[in-house]
Protein backbone atom coordinates (compact mmCIF):
# COMPACT_ATOMS: atom_id res chain seq x y z
CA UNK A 1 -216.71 20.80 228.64
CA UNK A 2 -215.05 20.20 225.28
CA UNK A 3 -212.93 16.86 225.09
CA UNK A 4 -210.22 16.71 222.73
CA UNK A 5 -209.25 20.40 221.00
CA UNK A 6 -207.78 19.81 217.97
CA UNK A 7 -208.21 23.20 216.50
CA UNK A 8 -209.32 26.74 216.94
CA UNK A 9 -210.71 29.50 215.17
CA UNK A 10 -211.86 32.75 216.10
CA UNK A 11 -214.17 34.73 213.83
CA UNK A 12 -213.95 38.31 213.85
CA UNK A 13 -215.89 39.68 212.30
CA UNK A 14 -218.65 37.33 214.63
CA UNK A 15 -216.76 37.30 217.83
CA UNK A 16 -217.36 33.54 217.88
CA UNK A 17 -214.65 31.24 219.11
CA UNK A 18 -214.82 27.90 217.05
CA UNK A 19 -213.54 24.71 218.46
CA UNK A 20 -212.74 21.61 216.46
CA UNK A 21 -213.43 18.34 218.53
CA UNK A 22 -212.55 15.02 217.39
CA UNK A 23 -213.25 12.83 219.68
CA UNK A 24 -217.03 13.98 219.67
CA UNK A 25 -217.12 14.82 216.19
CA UNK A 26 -218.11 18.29 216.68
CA UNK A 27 -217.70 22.01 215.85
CA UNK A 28 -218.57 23.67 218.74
CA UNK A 29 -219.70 27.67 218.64
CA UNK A 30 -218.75 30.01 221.56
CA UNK A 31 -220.01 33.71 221.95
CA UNK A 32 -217.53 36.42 223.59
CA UNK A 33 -218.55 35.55 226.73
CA UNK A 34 -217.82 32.16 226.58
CA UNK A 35 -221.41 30.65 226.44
CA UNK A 36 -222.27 27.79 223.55
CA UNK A 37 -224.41 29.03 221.00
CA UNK A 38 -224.20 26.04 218.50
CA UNK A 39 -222.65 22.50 218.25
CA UNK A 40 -222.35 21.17 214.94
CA UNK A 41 -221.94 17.31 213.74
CA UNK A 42 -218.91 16.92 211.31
CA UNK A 43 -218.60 14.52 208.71
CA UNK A 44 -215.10 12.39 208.57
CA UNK A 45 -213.07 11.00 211.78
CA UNK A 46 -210.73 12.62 213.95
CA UNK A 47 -210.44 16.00 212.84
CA UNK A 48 -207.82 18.15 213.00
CA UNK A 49 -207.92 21.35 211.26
CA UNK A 50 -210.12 23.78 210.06
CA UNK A 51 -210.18 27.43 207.97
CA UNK A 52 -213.06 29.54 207.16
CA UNK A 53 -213.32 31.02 203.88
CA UNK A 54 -215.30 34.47 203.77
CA UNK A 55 -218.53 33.76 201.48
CA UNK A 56 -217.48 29.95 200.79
CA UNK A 57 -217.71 28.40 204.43
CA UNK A 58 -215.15 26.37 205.87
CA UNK A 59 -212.46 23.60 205.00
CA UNK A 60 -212.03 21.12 207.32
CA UNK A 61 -209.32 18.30 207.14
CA UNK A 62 -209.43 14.99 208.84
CA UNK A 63 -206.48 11.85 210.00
CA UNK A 64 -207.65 10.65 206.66
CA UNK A 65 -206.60 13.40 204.61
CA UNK A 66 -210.05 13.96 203.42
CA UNK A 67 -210.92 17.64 202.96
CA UNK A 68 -214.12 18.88 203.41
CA UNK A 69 -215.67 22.28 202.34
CA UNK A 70 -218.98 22.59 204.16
CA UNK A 71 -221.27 25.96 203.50
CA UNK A 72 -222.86 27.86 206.87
């Protein structure tokens, strides 16, 4: 169970479903079929948005209006 979805991306190319959770903190990784394949720890509070960039990783933004650009 994922508390809190505050965004969602879904990679393509991957066929992975992001989810954005702030209450935990968290990325969390899906597969097609639904099943968690990763959770990541975020830096920042309550976030609330994120974007992948192709070769550069992902922005993420926060309630604090810090951005972050972390590299997978």
């Amino acid at each position: 169970m994922v508390p809190t979805i505050t965004d969602l991306h879904f990679e393509s190319k991957s066929r992975r479903l992001f989810i954005l959770s702030d209450i935990e903190n968290q990325m969390i990784e899906l597969d097609a079929q639904g099943t968690i394949k990763q959770r990541y720890q975020l830096p920042g509070v309550q976030q609330e948005g994120i974007s992948f960039a192709e070769g550069h990783g992902y922005y993420m933004t926060d309630d604090q209006d810090a951005v972050y650009q972390i590299q997978y």
